[in-house]
N, C-alpha and C. Protein backbone atom coordinates (compact mmCIF):
# COMPACT_ATOMS: atom_id res chain seq x y z
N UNK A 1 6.73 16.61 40.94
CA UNK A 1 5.88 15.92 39.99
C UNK A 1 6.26 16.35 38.58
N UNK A 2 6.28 15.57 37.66
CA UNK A 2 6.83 15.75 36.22
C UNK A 2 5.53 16.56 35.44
N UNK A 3 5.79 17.33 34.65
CA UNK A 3 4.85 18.15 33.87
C UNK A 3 4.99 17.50 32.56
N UNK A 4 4.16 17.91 31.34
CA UNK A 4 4.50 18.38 30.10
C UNK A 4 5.81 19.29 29.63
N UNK A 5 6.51 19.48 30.59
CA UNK A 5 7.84 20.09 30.52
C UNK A 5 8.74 19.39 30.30
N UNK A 6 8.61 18.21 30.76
CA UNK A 6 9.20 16.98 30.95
C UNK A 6 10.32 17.31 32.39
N UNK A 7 10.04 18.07 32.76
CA UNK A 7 11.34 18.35 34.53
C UNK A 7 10.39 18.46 35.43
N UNK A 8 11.22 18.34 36.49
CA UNK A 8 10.25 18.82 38.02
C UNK A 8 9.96 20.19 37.87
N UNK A 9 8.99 20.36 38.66
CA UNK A 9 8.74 21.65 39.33
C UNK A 9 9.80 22.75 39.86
N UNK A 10 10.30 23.40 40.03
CA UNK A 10 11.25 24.25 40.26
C UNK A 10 12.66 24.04 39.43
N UNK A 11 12.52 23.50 38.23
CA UNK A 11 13.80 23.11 37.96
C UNK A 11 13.90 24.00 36.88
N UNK A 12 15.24 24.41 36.53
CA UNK A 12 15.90 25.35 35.43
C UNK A 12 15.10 25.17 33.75
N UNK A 13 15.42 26.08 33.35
CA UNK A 13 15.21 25.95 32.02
C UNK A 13 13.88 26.18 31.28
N UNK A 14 13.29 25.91 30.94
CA UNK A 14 11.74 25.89 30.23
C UNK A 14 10.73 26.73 31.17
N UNK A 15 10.82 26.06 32.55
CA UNK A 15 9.83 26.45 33.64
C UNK A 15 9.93 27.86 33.60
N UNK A 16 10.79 28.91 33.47
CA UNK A 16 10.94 30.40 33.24
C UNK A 16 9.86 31.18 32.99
N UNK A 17 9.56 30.39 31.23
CA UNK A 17 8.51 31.70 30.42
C UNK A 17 7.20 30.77 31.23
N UNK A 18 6.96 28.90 31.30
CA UNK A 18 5.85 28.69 31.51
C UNK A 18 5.30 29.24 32.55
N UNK A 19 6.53 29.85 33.71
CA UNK A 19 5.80 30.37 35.10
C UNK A 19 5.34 31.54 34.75
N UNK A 20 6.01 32.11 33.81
CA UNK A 20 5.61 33.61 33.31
C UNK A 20 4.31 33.69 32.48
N UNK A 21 3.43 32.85 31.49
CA UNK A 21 2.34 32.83 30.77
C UNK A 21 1.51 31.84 30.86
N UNK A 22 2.56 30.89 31.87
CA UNK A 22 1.03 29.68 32.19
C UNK A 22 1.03 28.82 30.96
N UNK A 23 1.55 29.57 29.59
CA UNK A 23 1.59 28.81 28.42
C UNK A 23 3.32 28.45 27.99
N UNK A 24 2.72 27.37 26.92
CA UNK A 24 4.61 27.02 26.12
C UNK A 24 4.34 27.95 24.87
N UNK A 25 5.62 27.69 24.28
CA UNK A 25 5.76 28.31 23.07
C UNK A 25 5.52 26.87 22.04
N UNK A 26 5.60 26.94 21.01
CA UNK A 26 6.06 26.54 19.75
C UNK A 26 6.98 25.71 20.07
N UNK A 27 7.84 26.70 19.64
CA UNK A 27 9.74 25.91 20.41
C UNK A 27 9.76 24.81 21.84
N UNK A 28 9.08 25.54 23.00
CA UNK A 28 9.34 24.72 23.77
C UNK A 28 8.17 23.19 24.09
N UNK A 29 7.09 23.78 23.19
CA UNK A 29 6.18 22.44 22.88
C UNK A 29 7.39 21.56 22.24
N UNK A 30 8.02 21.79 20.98
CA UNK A 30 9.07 21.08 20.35
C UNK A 30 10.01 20.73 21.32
N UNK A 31 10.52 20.98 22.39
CA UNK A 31 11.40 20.86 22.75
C UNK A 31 11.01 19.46 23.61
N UNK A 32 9.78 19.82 24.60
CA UNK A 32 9.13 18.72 25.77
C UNK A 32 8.58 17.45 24.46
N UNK A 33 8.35 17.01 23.27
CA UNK A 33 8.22 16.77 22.35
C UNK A 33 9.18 15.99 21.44
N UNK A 34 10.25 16.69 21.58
CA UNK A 34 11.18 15.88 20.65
C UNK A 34 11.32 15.95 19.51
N UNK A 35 10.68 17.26 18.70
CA UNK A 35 10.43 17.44 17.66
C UNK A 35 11.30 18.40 17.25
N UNK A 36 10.61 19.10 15.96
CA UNK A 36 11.37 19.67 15.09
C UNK A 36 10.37 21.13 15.02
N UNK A 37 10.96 22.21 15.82
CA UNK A 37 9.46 23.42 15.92
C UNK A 37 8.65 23.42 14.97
N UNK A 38 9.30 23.29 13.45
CA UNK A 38 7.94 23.20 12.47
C UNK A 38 7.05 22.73 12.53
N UNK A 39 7.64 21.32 12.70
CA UNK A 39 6.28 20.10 12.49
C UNK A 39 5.54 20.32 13.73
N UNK A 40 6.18 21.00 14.63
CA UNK A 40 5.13 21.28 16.21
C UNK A 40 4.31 22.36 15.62
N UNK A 41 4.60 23.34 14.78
CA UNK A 41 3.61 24.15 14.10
C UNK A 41 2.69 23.68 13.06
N UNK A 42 2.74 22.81 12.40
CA UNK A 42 2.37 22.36 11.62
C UNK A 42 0.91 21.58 12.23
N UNK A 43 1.32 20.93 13.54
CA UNK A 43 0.16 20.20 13.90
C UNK A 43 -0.87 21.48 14.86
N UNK A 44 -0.25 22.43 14.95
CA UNK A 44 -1.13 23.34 15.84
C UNK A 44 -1.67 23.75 14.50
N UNK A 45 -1.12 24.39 13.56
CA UNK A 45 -2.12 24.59 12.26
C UNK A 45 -3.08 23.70 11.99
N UNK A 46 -2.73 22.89 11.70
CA UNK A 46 -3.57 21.97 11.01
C UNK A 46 -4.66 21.63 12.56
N UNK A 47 -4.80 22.18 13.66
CA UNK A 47 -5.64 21.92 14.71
C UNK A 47 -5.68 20.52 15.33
N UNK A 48 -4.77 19.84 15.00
CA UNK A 48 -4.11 18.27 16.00
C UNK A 48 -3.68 18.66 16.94
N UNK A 49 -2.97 19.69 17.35
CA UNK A 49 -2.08 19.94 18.85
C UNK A 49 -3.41 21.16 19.12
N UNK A 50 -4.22 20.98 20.29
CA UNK A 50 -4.57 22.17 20.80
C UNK A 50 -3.52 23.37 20.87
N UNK A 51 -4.06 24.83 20.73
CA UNK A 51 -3.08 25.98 20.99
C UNK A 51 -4.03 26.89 21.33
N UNK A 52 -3.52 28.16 21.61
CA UNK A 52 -4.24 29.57 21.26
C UNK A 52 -3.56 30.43 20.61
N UNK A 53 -3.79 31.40 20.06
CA UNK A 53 -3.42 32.28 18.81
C UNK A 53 -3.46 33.36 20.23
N UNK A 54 -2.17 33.96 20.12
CA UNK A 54 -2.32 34.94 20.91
C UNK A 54 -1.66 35.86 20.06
N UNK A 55 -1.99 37.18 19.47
CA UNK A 55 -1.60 38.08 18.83
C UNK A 55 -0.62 37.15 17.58
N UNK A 56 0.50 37.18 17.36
CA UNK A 56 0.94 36.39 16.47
C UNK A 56 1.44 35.28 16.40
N UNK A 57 1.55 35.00 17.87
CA UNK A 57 1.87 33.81 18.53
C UNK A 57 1.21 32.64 18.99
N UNK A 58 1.78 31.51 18.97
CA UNK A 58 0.57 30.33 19.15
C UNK A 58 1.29 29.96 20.50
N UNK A 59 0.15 29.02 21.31
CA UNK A 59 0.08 29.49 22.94
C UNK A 59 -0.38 27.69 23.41
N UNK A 60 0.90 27.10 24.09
CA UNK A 60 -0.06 25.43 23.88
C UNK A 60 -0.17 25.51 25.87
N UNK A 61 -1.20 25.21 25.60
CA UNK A 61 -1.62 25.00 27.35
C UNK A 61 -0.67 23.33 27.68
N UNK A 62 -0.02 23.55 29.05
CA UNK A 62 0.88 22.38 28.87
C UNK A 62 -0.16 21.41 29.93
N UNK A 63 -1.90 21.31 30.44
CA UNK A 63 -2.52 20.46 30.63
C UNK A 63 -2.76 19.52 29.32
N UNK A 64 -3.30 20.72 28.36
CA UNK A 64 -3.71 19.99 26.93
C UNK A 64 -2.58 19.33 26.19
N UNK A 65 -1.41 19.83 26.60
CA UNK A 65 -0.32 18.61 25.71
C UNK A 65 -0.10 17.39 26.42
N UNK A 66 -0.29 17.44 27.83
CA UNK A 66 -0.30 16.24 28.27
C UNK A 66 -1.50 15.35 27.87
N UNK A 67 -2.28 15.67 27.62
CA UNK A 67 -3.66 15.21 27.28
C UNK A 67 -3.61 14.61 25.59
N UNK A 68 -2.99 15.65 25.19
CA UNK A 68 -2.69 14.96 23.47
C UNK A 68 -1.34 14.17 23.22
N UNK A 69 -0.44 14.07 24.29
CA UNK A 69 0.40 13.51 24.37
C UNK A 69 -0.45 11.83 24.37
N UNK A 70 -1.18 11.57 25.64
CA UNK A 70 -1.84 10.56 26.15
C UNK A 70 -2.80 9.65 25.05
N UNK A 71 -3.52 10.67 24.80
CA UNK A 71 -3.90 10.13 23.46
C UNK A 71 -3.22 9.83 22.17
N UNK A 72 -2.09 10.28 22.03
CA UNK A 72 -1.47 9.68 20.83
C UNK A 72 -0.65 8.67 21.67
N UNK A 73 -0.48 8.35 22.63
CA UNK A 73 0.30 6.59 22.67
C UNK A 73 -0.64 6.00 22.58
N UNK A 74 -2.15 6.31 23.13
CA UNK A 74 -3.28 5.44 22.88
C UNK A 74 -3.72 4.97 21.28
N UNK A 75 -3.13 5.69 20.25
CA UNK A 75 -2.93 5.47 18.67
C UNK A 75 -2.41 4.11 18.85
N UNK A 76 -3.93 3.13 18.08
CA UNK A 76 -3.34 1.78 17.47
C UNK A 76 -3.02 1.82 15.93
N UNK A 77 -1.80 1.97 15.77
CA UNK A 77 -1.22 1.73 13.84
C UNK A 77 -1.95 0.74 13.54
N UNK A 78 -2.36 0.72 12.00
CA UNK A 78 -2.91 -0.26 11.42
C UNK A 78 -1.67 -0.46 10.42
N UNK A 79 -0.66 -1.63 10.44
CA UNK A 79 0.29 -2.06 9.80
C UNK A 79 -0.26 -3.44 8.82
N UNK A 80 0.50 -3.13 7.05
CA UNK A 80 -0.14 -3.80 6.29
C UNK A 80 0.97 -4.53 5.43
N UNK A 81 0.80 -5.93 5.95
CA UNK A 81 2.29 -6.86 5.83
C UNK A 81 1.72 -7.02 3.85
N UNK A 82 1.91 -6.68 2.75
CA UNK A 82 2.28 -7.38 1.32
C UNK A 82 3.07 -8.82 1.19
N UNK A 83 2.35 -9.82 1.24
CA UNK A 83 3.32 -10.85 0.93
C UNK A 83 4.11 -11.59 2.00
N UNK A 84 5.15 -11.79 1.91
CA UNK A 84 5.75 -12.71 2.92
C UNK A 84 5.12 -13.82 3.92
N UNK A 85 5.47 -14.54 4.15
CA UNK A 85 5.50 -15.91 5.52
C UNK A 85 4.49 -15.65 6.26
N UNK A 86 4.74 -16.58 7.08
CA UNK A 86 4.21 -16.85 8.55
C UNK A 86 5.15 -16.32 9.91
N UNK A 87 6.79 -16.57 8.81
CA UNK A 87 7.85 -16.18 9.60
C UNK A 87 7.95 -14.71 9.50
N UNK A 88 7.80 -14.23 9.02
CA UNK A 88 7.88 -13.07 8.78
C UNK A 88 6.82 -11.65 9.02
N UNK A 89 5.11 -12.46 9.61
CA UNK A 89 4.54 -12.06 10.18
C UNK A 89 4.26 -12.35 11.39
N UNK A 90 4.53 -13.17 11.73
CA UNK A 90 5.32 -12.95 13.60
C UNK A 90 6.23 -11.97 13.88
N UNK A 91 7.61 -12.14 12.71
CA UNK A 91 8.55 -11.14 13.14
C UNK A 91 8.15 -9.64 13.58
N UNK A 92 7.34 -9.31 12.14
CA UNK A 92 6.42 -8.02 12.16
C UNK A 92 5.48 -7.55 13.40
N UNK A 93 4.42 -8.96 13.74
CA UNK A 93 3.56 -8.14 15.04
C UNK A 93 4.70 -8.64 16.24
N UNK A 94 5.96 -9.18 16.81
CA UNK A 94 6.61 -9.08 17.58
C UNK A 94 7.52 -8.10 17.60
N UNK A 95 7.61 -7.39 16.39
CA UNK A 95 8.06 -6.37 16.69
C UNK A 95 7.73 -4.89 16.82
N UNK A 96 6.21 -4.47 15.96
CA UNK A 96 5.49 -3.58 16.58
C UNK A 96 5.12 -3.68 17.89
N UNK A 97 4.65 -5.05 18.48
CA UNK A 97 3.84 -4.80 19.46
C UNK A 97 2.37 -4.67 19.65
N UNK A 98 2.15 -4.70 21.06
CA UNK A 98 0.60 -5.06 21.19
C UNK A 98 -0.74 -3.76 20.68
N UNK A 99 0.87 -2.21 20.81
CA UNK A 99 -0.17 -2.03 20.29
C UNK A 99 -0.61 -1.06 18.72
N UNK A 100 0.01 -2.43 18.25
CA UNK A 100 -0.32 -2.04 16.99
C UNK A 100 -1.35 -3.30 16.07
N UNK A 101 -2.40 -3.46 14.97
CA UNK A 101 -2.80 -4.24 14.63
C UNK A 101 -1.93 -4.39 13.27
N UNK A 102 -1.15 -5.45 13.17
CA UNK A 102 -1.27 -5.91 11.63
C UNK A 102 -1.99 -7.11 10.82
N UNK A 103 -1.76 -6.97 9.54
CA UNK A 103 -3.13 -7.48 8.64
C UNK A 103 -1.99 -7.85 7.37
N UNK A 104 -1.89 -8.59 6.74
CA UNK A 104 -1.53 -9.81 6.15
C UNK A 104 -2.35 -10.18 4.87
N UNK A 105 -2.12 -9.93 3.41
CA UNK A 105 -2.57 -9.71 2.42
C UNK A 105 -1.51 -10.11 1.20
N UNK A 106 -2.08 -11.13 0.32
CA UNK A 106 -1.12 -11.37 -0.61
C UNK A 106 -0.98 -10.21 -2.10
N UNK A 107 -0.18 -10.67 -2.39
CA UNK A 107 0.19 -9.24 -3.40
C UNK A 107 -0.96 -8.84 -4.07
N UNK A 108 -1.56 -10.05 -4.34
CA UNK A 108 -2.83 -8.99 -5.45
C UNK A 108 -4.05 -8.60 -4.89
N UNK A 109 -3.98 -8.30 -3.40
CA UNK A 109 -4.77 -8.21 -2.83
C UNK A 109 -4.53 -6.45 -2.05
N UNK A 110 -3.55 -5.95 -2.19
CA UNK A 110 -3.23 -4.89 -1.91
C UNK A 110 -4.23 -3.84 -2.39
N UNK A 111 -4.46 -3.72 -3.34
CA UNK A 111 -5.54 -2.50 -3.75
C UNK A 111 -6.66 -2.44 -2.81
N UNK A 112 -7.23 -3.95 -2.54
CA UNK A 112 -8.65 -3.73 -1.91
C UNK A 112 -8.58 -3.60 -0.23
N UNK A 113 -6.90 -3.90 0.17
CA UNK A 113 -6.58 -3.99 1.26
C UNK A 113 -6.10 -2.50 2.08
N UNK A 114 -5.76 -1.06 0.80
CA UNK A 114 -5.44 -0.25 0.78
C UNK A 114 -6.90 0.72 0.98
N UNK A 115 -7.83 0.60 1.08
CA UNK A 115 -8.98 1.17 1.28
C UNK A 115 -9.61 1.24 2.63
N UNK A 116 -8.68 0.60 3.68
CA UNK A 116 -8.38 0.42 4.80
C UNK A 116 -7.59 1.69 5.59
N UNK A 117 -7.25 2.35 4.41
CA UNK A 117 -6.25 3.30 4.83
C UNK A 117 -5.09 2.83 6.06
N UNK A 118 -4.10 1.82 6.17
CA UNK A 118 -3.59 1.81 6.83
C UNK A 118 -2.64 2.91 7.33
N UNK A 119 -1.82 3.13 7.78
CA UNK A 119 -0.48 3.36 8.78
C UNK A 119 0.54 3.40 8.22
N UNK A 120 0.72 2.40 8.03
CA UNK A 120 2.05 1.64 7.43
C UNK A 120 2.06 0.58 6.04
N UNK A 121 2.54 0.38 5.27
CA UNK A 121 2.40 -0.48 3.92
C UNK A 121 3.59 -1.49 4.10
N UNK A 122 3.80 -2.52 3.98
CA UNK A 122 5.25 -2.88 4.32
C UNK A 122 5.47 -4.34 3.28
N UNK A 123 6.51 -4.03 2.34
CA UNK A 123 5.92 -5.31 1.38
C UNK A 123 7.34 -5.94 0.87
N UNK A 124 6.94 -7.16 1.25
CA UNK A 124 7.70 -8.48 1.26
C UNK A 124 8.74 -8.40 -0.20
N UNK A 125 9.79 -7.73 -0.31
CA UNK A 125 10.53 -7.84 -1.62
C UNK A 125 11.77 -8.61 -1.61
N UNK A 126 11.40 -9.75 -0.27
CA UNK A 126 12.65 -10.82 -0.67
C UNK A 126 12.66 -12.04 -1.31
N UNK A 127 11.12 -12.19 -2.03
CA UNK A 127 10.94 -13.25 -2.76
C UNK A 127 10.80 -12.80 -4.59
N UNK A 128 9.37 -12.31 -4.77
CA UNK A 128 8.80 -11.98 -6.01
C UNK A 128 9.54 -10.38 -6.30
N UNK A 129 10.37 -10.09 -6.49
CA UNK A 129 10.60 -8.26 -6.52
C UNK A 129 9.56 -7.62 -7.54
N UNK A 130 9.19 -8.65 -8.67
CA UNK A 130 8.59 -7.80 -9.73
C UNK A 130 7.16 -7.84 -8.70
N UNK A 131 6.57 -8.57 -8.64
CA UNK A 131 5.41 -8.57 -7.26
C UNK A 131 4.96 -7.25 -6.30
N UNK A 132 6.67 -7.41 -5.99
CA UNK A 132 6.97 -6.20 -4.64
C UNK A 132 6.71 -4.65 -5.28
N UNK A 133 7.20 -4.53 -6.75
CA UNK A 133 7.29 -3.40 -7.65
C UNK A 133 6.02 -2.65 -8.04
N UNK A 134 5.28 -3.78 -7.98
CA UNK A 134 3.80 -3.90 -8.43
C UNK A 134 3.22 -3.31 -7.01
N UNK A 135 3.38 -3.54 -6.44
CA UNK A 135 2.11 -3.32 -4.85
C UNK A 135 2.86 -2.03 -4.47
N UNK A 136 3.77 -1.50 -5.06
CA UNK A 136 4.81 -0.33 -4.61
C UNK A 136 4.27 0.75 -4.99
N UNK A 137 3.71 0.41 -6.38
CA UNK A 137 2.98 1.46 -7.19
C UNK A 137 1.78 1.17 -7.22
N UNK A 138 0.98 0.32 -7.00
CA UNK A 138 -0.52 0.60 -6.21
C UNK A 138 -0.31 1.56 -5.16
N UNK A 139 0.24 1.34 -4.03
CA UNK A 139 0.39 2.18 -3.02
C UNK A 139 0.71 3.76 -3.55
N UNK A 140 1.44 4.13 -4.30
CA UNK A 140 1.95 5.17 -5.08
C UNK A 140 0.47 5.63 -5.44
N UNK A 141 -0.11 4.96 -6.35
CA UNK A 141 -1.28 5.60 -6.73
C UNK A 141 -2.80 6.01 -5.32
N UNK A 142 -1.97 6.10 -4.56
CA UNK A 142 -3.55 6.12 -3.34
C UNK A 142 -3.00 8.01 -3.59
N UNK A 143 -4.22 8.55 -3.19
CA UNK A 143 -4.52 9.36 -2.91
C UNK A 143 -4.35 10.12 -1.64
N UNK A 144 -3.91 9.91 -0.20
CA UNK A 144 -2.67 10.77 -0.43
C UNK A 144 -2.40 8.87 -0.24
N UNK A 145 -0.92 9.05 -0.68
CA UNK A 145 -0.26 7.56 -0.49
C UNK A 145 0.26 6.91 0.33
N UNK A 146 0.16 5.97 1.17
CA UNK A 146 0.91 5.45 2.59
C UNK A 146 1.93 5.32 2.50
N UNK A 147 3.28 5.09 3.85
CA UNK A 147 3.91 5.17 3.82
C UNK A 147 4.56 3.73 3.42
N UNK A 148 5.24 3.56 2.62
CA UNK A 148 5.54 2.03 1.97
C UNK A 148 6.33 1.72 2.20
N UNK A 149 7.00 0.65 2.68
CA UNK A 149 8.43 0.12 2.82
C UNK A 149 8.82 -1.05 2.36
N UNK A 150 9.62 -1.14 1.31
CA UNK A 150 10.32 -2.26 1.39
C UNK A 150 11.06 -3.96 1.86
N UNK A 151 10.77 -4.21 2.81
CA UNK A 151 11.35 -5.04 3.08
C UNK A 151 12.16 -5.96 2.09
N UNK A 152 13.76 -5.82 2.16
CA UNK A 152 14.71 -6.69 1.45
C UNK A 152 15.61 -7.26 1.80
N UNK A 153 15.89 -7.92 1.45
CA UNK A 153 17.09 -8.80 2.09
C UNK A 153 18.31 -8.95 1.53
N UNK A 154 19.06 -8.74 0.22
CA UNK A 154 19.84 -8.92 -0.55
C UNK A 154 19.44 -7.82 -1.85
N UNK A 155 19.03 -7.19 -1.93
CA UNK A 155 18.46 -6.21 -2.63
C UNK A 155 19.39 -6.32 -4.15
N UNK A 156 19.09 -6.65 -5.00
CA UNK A 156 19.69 -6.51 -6.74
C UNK A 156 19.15 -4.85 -6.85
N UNK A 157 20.62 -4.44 -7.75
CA UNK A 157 20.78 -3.22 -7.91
C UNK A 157 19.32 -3.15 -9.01
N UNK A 158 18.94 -3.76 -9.99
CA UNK A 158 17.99 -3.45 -10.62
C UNK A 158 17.00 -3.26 -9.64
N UNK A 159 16.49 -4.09 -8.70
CA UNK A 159 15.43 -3.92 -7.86
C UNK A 159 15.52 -2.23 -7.30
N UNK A 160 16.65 -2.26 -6.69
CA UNK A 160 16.69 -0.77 -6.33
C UNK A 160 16.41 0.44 -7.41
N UNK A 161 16.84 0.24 -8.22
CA UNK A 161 16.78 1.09 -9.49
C UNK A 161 15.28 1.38 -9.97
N UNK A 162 14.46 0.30 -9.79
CA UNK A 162 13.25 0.10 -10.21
C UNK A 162 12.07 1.04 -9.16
N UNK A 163 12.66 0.62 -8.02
CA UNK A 163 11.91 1.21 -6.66
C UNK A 163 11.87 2.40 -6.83
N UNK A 164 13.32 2.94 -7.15
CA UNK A 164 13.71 4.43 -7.02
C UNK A 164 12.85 5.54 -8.01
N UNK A 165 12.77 4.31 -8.78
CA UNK A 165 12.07 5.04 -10.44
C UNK A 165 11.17 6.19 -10.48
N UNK A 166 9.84 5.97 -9.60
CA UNK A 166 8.78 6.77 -9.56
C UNK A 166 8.92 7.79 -7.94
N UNK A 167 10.29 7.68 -7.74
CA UNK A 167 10.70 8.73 -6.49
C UNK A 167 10.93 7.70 -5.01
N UNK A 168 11.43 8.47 -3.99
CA UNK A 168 12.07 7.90 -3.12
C UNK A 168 10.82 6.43 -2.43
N UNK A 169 11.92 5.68 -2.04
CA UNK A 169 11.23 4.79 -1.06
C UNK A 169 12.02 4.29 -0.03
N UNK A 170 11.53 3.55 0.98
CA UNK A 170 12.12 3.28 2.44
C UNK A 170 12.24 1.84 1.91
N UNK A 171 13.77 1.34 2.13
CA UNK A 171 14.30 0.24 2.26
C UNK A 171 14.67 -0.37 3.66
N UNK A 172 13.97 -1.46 4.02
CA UNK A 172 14.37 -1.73 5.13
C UNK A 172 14.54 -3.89 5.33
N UNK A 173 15.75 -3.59 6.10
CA UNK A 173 16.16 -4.89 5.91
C UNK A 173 14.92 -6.27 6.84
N UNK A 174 15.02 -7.34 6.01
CA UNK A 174 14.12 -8.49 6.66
C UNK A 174 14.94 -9.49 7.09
N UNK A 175 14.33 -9.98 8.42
CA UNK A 175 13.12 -9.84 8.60
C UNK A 175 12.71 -8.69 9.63
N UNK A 176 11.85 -8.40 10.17
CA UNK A 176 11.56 -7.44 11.15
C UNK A 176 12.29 -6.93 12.30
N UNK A 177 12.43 -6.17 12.73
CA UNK A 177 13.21 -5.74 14.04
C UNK A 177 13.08 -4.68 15.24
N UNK A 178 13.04 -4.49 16.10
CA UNK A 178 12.39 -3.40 17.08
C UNK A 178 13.32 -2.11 16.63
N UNK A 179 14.07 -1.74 16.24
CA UNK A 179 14.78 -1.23 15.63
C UNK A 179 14.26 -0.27 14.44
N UNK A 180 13.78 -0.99 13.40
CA UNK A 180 13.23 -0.35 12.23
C UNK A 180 12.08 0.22 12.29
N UNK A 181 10.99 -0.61 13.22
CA UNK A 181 9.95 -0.41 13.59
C UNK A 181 9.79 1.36 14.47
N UNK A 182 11.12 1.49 14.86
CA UNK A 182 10.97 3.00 15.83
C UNK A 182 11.23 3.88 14.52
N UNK A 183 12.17 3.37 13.99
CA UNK A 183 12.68 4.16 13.11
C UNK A 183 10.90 5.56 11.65
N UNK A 184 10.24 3.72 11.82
CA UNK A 184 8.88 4.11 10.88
C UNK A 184 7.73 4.87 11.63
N UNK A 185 8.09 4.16 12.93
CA UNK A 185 6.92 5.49 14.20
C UNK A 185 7.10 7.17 14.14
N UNK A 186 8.94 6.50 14.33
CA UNK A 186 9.42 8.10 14.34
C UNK A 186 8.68 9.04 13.20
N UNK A 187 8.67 8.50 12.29
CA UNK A 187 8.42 9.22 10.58
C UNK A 187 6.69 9.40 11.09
N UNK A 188 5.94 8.24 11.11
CA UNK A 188 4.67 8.49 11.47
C UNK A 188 4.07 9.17 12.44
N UNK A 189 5.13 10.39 13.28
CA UNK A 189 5.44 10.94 14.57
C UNK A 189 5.59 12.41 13.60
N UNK A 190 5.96 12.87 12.94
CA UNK A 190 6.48 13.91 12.28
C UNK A 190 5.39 14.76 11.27
């Protein structure tokens, strides 16, 4: 039977220390995980990943990671299309998937649509760019700020230049794709 280890039962590797403390480490939470040990510390700090503090060490019971594993695929993203089509919001919920909700808001509607706290920000910059520039830096100004992306298609070096201006942003090509979409989970995973 498969564990939170991600191997069978008697199989090499990990199973060692868990047979030895009943608990994972850090590292090997990161490891059954896919992560990066920090950010696996990071969420036991911040008290998202159950753990125990054992002398200086943090201690993840591998019932409870299966359990917080379970519940985070049960996470529905709230994805927030800026602008674009009809074509282009099909592309979007066919390519998140069922289970994510997206929501569909024209540019000047972003501020009041941002109080929603979405997930994801994702804004149409293959038509209006000065538009796109505009809802780039609303988003910029949230408190903490969502993650924003671009969508472009032919991108003018000024456009890029402009984006770049007030610090990094995620460029990603339109229209939508199952592809990019892992790529923004991944990040919203970290």
């Amino acid at each position: 039977m498969a564990t939170a280890l991600g191997r069978r039962a008697g199989e090499p590797g990990l199973q060692r220390e868990h047979r030895l403390s009943g608990y994972l480490t850090v590292r090997e939470t990161a490891e059954v995980l896919n992560m990066h040990f920090m950010s696996v510390y990071k969420l036991v700090q911040s008290g998202e990943l159950p753990a125990l503090k054992i002398g200086s060490r943090w201690k993840i019971d591998p019932g409870q990671l299966d359990d917080w594993i379970a519940r985070r695929r049960g996470i529905q993203r709230e994805w927030l299309l800026v602008g674009g089509g009809e074509r282009l919001l099909a592309a979007v919920e066919h390519s998140v998937g069922p289970a994510a909700a997206v929501h569909q808001v024209p540019f000047g509607a972003v501020g009041v649509a941002l109080s929603d706290s979405p997930d994801v920000v994702l804004i149409d910059a293959t038509g209006d760019g000065h538009a796109a520039l505009a809802a780039l830096d609303v988003c910029r100004s949230q408190e903490p700020p969502p993650l924003a992306v671009l969508l472009v298609d032919q991108p003018s070096p000024a456009l890029v230049d402009a984006a770049l201006a007030h610090g990094l942003t995620t460029l990603m090509p339109a229209p939508a794709c199952e592809q990019w979409v892992a790529q923004v989970e991944a990040v919203l995973s970290d």
